[in-house]
C-alpha atoms as a PDB file:
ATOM      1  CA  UNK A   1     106.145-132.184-161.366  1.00  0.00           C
ATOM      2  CA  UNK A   2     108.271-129.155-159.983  1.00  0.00           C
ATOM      3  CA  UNK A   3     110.589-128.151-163.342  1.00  0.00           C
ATOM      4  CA  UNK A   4     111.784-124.546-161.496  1.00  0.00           C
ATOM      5  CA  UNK A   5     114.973-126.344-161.537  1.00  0.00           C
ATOM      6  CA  UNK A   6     114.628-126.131-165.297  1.00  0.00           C
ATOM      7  CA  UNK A   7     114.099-122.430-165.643  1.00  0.00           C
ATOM      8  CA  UNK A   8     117.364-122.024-163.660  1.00  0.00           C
ATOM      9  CA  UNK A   9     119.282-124.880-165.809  1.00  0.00           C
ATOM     10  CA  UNK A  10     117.871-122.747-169.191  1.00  0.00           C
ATOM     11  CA  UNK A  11     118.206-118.998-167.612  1.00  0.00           C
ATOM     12  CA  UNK A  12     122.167-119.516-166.597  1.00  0.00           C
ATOM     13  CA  UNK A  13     122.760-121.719-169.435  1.00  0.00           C
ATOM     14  CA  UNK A  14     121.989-119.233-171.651  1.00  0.00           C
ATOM     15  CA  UNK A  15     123.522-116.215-169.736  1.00  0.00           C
ATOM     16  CA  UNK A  16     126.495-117.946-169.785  1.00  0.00           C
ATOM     17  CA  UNK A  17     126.979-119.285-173.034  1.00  0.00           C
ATOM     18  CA  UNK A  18     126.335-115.674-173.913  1.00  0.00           C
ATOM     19  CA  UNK A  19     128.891-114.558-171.822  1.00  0.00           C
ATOM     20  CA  UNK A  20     131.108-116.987-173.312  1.00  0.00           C
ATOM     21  CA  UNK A  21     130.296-115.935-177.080  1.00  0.00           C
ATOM     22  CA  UNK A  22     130.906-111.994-175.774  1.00  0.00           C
ATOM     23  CA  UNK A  23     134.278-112.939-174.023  1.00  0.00           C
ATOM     24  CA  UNK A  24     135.048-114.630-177.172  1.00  0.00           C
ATOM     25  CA  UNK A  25     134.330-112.163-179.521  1.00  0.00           C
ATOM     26  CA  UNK A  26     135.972-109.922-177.162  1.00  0.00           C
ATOM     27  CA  UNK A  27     139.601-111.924-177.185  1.00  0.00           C
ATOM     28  CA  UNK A  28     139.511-112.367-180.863  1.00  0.00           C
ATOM     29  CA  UNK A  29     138.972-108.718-181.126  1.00  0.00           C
ATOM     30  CA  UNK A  30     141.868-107.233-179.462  1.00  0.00           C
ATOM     31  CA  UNK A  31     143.793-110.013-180.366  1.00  0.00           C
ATOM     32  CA  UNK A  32     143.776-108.826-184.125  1.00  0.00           C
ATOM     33  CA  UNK A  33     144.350-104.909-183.285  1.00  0.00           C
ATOM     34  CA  UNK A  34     147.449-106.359-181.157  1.00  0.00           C
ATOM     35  CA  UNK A  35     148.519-108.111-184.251  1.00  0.00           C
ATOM     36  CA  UNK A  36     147.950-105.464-187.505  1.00  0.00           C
ATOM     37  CA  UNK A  37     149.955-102.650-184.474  1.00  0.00           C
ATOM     38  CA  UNK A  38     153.093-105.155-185.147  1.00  0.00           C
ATOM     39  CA  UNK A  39     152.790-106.454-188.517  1.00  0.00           C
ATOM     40  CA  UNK A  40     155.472-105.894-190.673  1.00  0.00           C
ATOM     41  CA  UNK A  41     154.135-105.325-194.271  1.00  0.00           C
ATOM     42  CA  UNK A  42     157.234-105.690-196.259  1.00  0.00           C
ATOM     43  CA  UNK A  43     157.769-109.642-194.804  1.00  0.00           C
ATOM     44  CA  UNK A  44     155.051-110.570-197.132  1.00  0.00           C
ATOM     45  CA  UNK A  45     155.469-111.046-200.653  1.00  0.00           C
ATOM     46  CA  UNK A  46     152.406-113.053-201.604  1.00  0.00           C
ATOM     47  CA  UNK A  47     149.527-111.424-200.916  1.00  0.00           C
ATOM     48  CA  UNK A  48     147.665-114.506-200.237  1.00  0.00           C
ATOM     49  CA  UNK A  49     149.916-115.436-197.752  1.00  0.00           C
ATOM     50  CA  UNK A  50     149.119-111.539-195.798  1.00  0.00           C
ATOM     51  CA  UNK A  51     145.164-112.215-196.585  1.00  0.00           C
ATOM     52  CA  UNK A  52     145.633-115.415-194.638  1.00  0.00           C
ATOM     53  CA  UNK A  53     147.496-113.913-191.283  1.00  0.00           C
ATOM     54  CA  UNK A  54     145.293-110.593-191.307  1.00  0.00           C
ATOM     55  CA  UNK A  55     141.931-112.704-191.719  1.00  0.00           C
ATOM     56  CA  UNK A  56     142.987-115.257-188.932  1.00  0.00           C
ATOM     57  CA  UNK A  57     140.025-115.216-185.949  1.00  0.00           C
ATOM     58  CA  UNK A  58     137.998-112.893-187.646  1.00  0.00           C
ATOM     59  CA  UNK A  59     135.386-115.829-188.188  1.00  0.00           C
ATOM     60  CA  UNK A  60     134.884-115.983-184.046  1.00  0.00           C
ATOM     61  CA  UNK A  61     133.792-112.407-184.271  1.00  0.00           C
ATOM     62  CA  UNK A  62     131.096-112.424-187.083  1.00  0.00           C
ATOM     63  CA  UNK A  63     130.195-115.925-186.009  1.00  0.00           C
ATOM     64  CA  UNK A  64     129.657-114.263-182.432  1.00  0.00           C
ATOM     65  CA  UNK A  65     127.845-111.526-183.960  1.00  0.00           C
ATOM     66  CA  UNK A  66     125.468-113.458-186.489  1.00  0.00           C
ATOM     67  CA  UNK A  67     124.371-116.579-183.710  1.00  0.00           C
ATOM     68  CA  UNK A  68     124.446-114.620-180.190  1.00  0.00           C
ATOM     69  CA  UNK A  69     120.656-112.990-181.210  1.00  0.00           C
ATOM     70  CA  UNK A  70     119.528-116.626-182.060  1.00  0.00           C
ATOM     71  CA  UNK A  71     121.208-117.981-178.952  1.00  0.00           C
ATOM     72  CA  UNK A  72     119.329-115.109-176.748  1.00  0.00           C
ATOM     73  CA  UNK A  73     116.145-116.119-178.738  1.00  0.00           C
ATOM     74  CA  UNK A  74     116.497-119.500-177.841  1.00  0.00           C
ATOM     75  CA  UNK A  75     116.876-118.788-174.078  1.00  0.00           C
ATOM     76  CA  UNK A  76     113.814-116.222-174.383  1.00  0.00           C
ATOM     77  CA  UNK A  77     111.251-118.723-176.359  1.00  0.00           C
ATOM     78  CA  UNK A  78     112.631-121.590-173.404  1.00  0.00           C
ATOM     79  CA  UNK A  79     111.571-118.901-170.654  1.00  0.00           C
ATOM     80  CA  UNK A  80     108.480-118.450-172.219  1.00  0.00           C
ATOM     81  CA  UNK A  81     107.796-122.221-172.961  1.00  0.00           C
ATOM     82  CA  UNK A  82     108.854-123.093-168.858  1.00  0.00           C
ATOM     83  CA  UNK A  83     106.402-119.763-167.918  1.00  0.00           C
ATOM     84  CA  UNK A  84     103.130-121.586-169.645  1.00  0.00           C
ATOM     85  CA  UNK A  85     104.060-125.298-168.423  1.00  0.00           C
ATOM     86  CA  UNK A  86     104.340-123.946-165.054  1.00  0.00           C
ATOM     87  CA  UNK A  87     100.805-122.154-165.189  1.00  0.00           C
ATOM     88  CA  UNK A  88      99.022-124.571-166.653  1.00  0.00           C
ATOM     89  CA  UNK A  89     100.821-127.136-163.701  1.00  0.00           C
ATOM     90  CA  UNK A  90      99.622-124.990-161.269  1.00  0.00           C
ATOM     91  CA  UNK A  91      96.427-123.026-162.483  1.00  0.00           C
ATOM     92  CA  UNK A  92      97.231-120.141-159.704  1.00  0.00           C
ATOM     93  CA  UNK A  93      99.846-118.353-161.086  1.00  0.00           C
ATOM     94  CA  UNK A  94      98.638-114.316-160.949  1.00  0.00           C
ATOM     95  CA  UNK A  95      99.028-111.863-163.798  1.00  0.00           C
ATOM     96  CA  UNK A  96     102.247-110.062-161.643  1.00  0.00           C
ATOM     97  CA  UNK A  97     103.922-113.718-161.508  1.00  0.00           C
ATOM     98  CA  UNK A  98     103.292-114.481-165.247  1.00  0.00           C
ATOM     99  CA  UNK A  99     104.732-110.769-166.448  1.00  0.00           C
ATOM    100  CA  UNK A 100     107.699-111.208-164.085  1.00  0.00           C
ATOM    101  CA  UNK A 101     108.543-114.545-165.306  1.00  0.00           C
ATOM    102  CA  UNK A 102     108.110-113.538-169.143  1.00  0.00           C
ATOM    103  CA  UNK A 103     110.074-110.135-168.425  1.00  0.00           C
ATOM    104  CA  UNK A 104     112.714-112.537-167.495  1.00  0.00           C
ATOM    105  CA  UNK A 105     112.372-114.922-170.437  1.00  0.00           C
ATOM    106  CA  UNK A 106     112.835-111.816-172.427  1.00  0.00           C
ATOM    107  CA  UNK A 107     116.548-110.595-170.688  1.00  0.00           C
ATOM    108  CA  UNK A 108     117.803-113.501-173.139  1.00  0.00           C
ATOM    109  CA  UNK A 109     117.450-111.759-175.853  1.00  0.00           C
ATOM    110  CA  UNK A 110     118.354-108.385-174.794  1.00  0.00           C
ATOM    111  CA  UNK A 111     121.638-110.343-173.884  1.00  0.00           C
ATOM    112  CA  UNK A 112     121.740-111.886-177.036  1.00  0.00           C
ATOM    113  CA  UNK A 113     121.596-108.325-178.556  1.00  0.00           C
ATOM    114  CA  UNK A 114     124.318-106.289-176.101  1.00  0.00           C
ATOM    115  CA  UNK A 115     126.887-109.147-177.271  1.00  0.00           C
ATOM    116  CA  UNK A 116     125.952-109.193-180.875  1.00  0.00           C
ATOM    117  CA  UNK A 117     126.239-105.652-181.568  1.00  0.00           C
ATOM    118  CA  UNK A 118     129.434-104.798-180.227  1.00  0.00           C
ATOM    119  CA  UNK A 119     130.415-107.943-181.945  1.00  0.00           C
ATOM    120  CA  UNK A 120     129.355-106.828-185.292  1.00  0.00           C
ATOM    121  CA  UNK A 121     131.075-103.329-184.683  1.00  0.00           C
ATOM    122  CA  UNK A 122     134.406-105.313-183.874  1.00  0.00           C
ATOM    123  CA  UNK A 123     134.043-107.119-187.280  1.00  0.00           C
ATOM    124  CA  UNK A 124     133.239-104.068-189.160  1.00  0.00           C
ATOM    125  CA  UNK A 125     136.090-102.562-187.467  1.00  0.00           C
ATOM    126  CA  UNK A 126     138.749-105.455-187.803  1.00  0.00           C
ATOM    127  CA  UNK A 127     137.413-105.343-192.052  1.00  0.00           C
ATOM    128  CA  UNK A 128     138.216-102.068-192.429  1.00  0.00           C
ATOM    129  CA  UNK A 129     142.053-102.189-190.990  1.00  0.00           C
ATOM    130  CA  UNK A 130     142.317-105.247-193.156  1.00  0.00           C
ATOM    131  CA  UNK A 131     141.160-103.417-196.135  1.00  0.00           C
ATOM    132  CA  UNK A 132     143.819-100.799-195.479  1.00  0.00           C
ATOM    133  CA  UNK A 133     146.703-102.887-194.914  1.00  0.00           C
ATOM    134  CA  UNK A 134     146.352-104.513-198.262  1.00  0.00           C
ATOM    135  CA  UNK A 135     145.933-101.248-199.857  1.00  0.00           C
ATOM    136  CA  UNK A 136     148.988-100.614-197.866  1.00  0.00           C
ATOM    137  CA  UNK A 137     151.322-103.752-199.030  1.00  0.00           C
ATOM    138  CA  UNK A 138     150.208-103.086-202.542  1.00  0.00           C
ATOM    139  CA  UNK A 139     151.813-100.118-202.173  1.00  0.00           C
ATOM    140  CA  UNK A 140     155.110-101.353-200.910  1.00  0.00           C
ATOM    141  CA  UNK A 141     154.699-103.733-203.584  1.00  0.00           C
ATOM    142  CA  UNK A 142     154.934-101.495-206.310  1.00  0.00           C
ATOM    143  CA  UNK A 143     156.920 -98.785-204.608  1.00  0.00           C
ATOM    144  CA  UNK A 144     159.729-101.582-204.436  1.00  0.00           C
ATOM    145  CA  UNK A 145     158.730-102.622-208.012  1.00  0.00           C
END
């Protein structure tokens, strides 16, 4: 049975939902520093309500930051599971072709890393100016008090 076909089905599926989760985390990212440059501070007089609009799409970051290591581990451990059907199918396979193959299994994860830690940086980031506006409309709040 000739599962090759496989290995490329599990090496782009992963690659791209990685990509997907980076241009995601990406989006949601800029999206929020686009929105705290124009928020208006003194519109708000619960703070609830603010908490709500400053904390909207933040989930899609950490979410992209906490899964893309598990999705890239996923794609690595299928890489490596494809590498050993194929060489016990075929009982030929030489030392260079196993390495290569397994070297390539292990990309998955390296992907799964490059979009996860960038991702977590964006949350940490995004936190932060969240933390400050508050501070900030609490300071409105009893200014105008």
């Amino acid at each position: 049975m000739n599962i090759h076909w496989l290995k490329e089905i599990v090496d782009w599926g992963v690659l791209g939902v990685l990509g997907l989760m980076g241009f995601v985390a990406l989006w949601a990212y800029f999206e929020r520093l686009l929105f705290y440059r124009k928020i208006d501070l003194s519109r708000y007089r619960h703070r609830e309500e603010l908490e709500i609009d400053l904390t909207d799409n933040i989930n899609l970051i950490s979410s992209v930051g906490s899964n893309a290591p598990y999705v890239g581990l996923l794609g690595t451990v299928l890489g490596i599971i494809i590498t050993f059907y194929l060489l016990g199918q075929t009982r030929q396979m030489d030392a260079g072709s196993i390495m290569s193959s397994l070297a390539l299994a292990l990309k998955a994860t390296a992907l799964g890393l490059v979009v996860a830690i960038p991702a977590m940086l964006f949350y940490n980031h995004v936190s932060r100016k969240i933390e400050v506006l508050l501070n900030r409309w609490e300071i409105l709040q009893k200014d105008a008090a």
